[in-house]
N, C-alpha and C. Protein backbone atom coordinates (compact mmCIF):
# COMPACT_ATOMS: atom_id res chain seq x y z
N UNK A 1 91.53 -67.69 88.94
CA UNK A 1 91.91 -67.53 90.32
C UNK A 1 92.42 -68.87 90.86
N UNK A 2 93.42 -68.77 91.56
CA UNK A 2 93.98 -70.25 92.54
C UNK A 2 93.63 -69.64 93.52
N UNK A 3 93.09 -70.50 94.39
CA UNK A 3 92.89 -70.61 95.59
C UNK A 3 92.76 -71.81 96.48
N UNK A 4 92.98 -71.37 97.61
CA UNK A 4 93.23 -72.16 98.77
C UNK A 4 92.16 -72.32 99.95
N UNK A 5 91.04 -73.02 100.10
CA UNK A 5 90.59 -72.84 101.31
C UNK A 5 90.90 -73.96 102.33
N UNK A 6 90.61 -73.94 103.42
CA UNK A 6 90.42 -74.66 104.92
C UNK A 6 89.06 -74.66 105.44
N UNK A 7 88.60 -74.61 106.63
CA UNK A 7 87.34 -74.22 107.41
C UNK A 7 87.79 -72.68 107.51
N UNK A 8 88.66 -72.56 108.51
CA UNK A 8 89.11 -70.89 108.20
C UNK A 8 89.86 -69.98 108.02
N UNK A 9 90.77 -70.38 106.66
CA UNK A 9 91.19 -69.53 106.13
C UNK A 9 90.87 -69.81 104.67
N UNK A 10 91.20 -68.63 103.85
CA UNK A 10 91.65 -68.23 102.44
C UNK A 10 92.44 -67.89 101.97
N UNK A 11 92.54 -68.10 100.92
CA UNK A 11 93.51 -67.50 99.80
C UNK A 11 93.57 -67.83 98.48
N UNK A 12 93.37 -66.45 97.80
CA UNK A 12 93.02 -65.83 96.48
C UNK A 12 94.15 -65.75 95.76
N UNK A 13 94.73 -65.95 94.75
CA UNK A 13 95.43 -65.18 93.47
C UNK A 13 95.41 -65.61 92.25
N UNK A 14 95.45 -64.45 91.51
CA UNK A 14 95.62 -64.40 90.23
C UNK A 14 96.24 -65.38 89.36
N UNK A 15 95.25 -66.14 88.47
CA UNK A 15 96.17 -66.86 87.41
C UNK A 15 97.27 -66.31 86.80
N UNK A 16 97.38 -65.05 86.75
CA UNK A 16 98.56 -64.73 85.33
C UNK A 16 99.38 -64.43 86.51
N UNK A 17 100.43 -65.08 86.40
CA UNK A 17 102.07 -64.89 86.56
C UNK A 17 102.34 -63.70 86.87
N UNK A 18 101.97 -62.66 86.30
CA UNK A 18 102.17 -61.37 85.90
C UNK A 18 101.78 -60.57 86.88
N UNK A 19 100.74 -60.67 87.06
CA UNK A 19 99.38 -59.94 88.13
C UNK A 19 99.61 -60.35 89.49
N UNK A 20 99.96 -59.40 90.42
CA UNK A 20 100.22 -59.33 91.56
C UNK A 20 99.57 -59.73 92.71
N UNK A 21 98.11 -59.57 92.26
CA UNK A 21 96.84 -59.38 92.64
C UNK A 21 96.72 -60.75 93.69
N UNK A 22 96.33 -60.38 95.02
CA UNK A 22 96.17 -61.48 96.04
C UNK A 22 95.35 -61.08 97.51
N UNK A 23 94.38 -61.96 98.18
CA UNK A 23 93.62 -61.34 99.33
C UNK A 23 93.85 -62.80 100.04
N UNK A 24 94.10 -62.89 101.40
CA UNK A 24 93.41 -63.67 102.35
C UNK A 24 92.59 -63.42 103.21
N UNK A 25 92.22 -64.46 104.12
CA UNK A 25 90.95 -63.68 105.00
C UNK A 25 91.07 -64.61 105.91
N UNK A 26 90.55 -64.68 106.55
CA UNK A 26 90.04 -65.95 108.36
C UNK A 26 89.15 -65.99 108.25
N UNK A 27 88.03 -66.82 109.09
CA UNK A 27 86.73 -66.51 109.45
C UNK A 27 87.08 -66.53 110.96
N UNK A 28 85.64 -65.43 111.35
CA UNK A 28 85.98 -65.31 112.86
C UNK A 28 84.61 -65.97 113.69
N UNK A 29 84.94 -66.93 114.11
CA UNK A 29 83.89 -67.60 114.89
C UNK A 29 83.18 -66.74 115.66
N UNK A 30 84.01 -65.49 116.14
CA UNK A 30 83.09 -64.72 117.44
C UNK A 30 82.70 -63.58 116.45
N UNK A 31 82.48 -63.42 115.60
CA UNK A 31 81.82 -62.41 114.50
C UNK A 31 80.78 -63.02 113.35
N UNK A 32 80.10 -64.12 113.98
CA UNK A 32 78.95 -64.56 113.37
C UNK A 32 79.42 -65.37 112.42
N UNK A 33 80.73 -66.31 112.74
CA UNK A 33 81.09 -66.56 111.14
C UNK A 33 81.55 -65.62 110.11
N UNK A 34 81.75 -64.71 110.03
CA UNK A 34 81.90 -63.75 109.10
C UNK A 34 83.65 -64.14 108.57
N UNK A 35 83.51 -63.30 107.69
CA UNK A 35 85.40 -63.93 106.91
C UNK A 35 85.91 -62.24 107.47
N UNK A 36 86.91 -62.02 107.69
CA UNK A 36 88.01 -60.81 107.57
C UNK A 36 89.02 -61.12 107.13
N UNK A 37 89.02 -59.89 106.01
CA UNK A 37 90.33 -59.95 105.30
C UNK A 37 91.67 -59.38 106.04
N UNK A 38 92.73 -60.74 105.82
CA UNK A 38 94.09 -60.09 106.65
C UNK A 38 94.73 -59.70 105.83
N UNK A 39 95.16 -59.78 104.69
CA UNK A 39 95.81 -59.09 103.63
C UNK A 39 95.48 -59.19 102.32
N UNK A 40 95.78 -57.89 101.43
CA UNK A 40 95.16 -57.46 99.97
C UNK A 40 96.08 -56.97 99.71
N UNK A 41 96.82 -57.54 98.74
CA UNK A 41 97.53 -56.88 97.32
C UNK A 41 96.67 -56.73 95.97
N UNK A 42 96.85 -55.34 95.66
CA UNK A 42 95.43 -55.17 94.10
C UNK A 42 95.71 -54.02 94.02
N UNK A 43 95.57 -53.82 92.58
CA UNK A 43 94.13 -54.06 92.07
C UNK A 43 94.98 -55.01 91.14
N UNK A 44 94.00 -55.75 90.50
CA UNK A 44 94.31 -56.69 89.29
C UNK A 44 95.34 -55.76 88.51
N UNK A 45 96.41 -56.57 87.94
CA UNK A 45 97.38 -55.32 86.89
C UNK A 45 97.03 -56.37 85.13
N UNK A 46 95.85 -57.35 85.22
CA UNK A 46 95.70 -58.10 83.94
C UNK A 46 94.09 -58.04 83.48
N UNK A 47 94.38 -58.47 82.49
CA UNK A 47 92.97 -58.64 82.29
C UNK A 47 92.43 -59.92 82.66
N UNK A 48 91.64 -60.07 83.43
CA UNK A 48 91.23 -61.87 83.11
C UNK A 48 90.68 -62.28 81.69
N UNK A 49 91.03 -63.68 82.12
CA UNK A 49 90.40 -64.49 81.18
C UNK A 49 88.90 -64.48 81.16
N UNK A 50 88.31 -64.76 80.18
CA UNK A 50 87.05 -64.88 80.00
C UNK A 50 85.65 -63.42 80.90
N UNK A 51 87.02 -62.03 80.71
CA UNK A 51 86.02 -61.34 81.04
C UNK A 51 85.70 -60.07 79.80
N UNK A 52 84.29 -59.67 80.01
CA UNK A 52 83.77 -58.97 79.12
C UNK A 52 84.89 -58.30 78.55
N UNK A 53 84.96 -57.91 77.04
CA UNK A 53 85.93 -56.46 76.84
C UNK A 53 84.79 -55.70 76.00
N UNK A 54 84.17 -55.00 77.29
CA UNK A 54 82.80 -54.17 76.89
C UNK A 54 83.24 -52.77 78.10
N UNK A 55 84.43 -52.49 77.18
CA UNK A 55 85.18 -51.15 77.87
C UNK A 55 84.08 -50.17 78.17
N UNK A 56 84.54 -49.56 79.55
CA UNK A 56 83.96 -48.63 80.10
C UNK A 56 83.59 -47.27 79.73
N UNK A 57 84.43 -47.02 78.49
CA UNK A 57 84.46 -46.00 78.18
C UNK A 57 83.61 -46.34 77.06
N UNK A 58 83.59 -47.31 76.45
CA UNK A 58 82.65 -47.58 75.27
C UNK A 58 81.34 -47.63 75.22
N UNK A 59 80.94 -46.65 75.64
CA UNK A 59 79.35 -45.59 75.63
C UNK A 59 78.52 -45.65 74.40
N UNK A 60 77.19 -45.67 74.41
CA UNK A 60 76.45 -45.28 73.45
C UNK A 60 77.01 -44.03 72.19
N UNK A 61 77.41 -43.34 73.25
CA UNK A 61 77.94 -41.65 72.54
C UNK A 61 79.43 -42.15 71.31
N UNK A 62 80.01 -42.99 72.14
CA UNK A 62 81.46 -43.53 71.40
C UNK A 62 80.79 -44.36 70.16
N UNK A 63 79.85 -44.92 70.08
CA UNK A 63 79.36 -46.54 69.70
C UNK A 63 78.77 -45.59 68.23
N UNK A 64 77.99 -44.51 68.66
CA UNK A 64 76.96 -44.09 67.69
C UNK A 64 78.10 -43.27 66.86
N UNK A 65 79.04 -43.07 67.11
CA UNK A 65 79.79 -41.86 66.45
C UNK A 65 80.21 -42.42 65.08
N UNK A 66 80.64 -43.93 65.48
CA UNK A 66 81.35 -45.14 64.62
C UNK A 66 80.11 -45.54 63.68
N UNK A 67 78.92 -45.85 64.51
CA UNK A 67 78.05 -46.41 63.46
C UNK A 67 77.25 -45.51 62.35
N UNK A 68 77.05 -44.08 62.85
CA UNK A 68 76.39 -43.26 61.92
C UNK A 68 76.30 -42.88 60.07
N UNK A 69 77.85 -43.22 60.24
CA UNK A 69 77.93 -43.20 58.55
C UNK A 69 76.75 -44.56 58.41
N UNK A 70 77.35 -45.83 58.53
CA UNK A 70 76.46 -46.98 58.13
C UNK A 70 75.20 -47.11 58.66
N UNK A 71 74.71 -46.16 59.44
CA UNK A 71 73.08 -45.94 59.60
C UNK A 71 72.77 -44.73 58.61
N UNK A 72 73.29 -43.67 58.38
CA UNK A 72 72.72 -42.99 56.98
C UNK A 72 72.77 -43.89 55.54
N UNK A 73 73.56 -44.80 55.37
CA UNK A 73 73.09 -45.46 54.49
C UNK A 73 71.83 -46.48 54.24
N UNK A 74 71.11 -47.03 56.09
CA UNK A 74 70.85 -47.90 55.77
C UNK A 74 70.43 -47.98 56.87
N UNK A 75 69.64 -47.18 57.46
CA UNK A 75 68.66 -47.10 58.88
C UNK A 75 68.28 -48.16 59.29
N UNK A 76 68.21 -49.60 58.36
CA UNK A 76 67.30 -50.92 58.62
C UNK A 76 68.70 -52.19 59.33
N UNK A 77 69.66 -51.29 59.82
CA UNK A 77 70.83 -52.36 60.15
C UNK A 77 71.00 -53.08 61.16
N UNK A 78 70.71 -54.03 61.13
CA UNK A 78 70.36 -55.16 62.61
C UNK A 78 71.90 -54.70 63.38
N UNK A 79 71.17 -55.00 64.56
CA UNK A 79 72.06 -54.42 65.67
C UNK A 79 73.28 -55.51 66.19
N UNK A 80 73.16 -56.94 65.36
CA UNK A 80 73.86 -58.07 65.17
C UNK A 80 75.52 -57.25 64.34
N UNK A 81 74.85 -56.96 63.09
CA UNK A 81 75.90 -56.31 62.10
C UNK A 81 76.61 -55.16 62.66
N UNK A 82 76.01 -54.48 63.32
CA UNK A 82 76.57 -52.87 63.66
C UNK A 82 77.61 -53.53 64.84
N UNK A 83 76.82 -54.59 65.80
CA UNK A 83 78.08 -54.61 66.53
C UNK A 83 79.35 -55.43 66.48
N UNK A 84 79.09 -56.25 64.86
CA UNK A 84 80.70 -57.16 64.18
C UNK A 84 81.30 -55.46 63.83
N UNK A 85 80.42 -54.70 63.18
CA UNK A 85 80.98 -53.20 63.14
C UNK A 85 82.23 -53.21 63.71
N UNK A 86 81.93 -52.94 65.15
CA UNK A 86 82.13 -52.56 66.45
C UNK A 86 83.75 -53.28 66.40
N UNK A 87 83.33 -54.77 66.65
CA UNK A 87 83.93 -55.15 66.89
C UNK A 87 85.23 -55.47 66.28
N UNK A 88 85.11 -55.08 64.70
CA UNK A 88 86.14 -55.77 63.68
C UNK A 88 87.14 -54.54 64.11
N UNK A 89 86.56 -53.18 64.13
CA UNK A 89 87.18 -51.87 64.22
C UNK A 89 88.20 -51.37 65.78
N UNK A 90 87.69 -52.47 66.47
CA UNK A 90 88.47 -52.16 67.71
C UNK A 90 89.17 -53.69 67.99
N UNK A 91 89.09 -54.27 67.25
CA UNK A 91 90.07 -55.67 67.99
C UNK A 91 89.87 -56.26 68.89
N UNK A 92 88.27 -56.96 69.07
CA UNK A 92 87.95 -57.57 69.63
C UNK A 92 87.08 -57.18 70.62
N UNK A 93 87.06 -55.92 71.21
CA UNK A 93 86.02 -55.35 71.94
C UNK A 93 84.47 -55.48 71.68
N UNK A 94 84.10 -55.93 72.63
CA UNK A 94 82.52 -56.40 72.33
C UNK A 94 81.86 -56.05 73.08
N UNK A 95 80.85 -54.67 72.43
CA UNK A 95 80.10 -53.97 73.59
C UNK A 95 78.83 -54.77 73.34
N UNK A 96 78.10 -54.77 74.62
CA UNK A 96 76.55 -55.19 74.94
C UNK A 96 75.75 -54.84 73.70
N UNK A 97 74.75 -56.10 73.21
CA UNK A 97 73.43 -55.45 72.70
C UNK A 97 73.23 -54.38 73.04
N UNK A 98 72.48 -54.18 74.15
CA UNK A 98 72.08 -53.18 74.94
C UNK A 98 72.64 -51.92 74.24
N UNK A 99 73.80 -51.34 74.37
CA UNK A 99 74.93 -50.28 74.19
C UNK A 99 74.87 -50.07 72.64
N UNK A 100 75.02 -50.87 72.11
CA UNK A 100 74.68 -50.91 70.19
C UNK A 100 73.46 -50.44 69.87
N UNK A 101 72.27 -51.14 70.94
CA UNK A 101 71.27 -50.75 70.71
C UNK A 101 70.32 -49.66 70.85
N UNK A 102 71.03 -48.86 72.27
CA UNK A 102 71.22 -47.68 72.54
C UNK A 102 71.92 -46.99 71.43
N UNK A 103 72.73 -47.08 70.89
CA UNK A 103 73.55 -46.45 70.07
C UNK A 103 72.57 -46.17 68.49
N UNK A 104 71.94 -47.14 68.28
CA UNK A 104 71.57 -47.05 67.16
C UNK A 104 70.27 -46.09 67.36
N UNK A 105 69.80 -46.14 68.40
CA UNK A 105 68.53 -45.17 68.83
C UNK A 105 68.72 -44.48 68.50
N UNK A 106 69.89 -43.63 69.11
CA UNK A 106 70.87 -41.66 69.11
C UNK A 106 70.38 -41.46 67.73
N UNK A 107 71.23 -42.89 67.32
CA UNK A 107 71.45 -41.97 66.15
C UNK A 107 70.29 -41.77 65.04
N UNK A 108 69.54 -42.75 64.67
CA UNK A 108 67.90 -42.80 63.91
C UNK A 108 67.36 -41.14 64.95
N UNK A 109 67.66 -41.06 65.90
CA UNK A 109 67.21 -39.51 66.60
C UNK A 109 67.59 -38.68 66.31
N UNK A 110 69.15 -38.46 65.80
CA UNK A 110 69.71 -38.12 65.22
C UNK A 110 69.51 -37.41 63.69
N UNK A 111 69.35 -38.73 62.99
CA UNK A 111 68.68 -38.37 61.45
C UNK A 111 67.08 -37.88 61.10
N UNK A 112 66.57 -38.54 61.85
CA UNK A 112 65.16 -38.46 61.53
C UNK A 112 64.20 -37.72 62.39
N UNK A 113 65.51 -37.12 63.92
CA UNK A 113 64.71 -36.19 64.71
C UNK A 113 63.62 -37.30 65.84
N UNK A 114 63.42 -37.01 67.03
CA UNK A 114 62.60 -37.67 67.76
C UNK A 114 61.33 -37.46 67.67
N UNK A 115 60.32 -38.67 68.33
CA UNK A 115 59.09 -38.40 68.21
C UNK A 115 58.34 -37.29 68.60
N UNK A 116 58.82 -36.98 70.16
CA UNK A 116 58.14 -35.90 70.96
C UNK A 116 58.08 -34.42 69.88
N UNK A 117 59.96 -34.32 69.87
CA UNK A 117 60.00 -33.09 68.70
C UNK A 117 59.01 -33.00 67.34
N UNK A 118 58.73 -34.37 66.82
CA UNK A 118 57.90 -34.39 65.55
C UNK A 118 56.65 -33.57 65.98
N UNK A 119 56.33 -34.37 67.10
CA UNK A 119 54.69 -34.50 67.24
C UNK A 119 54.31 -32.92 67.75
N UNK A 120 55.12 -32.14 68.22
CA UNK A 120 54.61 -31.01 68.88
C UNK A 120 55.23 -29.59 67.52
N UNK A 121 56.00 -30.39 66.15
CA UNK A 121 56.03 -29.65 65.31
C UNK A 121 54.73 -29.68 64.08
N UNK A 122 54.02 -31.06 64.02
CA UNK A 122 53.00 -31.24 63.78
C UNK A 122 52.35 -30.19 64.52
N UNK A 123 51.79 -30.56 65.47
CA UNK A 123 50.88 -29.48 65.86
C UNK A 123 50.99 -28.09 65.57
N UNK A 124 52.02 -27.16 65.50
CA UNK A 124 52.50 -26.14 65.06
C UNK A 124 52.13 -25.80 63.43
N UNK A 125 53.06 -27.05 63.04
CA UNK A 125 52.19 -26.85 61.31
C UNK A 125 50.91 -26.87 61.11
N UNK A 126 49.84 -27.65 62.39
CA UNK A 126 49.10 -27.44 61.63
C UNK A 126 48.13 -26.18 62.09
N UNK A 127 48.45 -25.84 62.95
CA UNK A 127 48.16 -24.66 63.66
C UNK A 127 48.57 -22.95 62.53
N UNK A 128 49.71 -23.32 61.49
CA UNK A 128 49.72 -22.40 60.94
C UNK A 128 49.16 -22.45 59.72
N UNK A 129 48.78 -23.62 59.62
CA UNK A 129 47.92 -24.59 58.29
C UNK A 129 46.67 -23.35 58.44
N UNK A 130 46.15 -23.47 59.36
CA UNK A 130 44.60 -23.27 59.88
C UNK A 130 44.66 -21.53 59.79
N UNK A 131 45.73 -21.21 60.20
CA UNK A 131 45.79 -19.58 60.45
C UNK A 131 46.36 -19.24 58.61
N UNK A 132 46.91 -19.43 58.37
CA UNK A 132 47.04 -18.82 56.61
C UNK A 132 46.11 -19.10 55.78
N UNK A 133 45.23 -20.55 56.31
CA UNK A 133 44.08 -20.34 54.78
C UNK A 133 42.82 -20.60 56.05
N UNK A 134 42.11 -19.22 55.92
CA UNK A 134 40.92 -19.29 56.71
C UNK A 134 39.51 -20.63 56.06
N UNK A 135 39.99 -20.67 55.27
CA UNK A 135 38.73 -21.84 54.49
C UNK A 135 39.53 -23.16 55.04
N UNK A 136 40.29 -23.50 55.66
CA UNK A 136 40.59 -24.80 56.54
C UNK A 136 39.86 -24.77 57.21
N UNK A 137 39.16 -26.31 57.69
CA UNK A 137 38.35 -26.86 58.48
C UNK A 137 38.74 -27.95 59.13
N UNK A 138 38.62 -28.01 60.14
CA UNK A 138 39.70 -28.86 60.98
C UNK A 138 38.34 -29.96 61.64
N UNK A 139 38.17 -31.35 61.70
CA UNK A 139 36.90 -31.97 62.26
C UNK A 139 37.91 -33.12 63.17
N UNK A 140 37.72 -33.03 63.97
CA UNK A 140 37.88 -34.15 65.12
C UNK A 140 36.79 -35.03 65.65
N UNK A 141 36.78 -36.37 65.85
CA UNK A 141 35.71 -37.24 66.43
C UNK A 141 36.05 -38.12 66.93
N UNK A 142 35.72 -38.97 67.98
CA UNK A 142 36.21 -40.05 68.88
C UNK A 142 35.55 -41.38 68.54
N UNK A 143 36.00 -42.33 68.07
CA UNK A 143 35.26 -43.55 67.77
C UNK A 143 35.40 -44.72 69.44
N UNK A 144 34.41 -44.92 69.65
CA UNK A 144 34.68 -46.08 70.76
C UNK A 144 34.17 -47.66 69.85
N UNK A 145 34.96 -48.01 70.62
CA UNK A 145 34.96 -49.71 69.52
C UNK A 145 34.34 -50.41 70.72
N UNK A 146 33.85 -51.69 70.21
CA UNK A 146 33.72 -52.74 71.35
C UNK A 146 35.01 -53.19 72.10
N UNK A 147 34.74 -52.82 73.57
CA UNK A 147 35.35 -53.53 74.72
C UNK A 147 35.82 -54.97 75.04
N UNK A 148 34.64 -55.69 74.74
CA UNK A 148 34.91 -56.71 74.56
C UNK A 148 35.75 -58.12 74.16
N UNK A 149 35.68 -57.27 72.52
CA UNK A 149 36.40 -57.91 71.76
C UNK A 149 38.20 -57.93 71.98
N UNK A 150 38.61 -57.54 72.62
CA UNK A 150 39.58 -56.84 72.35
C UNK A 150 40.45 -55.67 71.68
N UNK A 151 39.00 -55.34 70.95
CA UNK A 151 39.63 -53.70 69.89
C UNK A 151 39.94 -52.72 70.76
N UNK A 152 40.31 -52.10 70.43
CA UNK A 152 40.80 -50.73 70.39
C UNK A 152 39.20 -49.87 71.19
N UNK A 153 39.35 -49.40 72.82
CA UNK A 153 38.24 -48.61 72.88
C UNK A 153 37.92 -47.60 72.06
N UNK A 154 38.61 -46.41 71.69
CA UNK A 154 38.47 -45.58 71.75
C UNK A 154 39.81 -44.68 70.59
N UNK A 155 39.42 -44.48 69.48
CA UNK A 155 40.59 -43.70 68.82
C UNK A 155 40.02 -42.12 68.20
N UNK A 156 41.42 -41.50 68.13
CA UNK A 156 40.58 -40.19 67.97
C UNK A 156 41.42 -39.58 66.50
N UNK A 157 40.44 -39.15 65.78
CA UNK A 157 40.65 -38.82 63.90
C UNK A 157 40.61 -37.06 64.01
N UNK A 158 41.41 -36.85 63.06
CA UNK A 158 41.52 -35.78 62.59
C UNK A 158 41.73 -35.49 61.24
N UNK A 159 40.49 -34.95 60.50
CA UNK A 159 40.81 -34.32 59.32
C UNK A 159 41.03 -33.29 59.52
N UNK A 160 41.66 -32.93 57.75
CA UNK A 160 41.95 -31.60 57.32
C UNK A 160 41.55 -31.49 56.08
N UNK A 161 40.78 -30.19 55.85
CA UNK A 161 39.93 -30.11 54.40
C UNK A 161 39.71 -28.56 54.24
């Protein structure tokens, strides 16, 4: 950005030659100090310099689609690598940790199914465990640990026999 200030006025524009893009403003002494803008040409028609290219459209959903082959090979893929992935494949676009890392979630959810879904198909299996062989015995017990120490109060076991 070049710009111009005074006590009260401004003026904004765009480094690139190219880009049209320009605002001034005043400040108005009888409006608390406040600035008002007297004229705006925009929106930006460039990209700036030195800003993210962590495109908008480049979603978890977009991110995971790209990485999935190389997470079925290899579920253990630092989220460093997946996003040179990313990046070698689109020319420079560099989405957030965050977004990669989201991405890589989907998709391990994806392959291996989520926890909630596991845990309430467990229960089901074993619920039909118990109903097809009547000689299953199912024993549950609650251990409380010392408080103190920092252990673990309280964990709860389940055999099957």
């Amino acid at each position: 950005m070049i710009s111009r200030l005074t006590k009260l006025k401004l003026y904004e524009k765009c480094v690139d030659e190219s880009c049209k893009w320009y605002v001034a403003a005043i400040m108005k002494p009888n409006l608390h100090r406040l600035w008002m803008v007297t004229m705006y040409v925009g929106p930006h028609t460039c990209i700036l310099i030195g800003e993210r290219n962590d495109g908008r459209m480049m979603n978890y959903n977009f991110i995971a689609s790209d990485i999935l082959k190389k997470l079925c090979e290899d579920h253990t893929t630092p989220i460093k690598h997946l996003n040179s992935i990313i990046e070698s494949k689109y020319d420079g676009h560099k989405p957030s940790y965050y977004k990669v890392w989201d991405a890589k979630q989907k998709v391990i959810g994806k392959i291996f199914g989520n926890w909630e879904e596991s845990y309430q198909r467990l229960q089901k299996f074993l619920m039909t465990y118990i109903d097809q062989d009547p000689n299953t015995q199912l024993l549950s017990w609650l251990d409380i640990s010392n408080g103190g120490s920092g252990e673990i109060l309280a964990s709860e076991h389940t055999l099957l026999f």
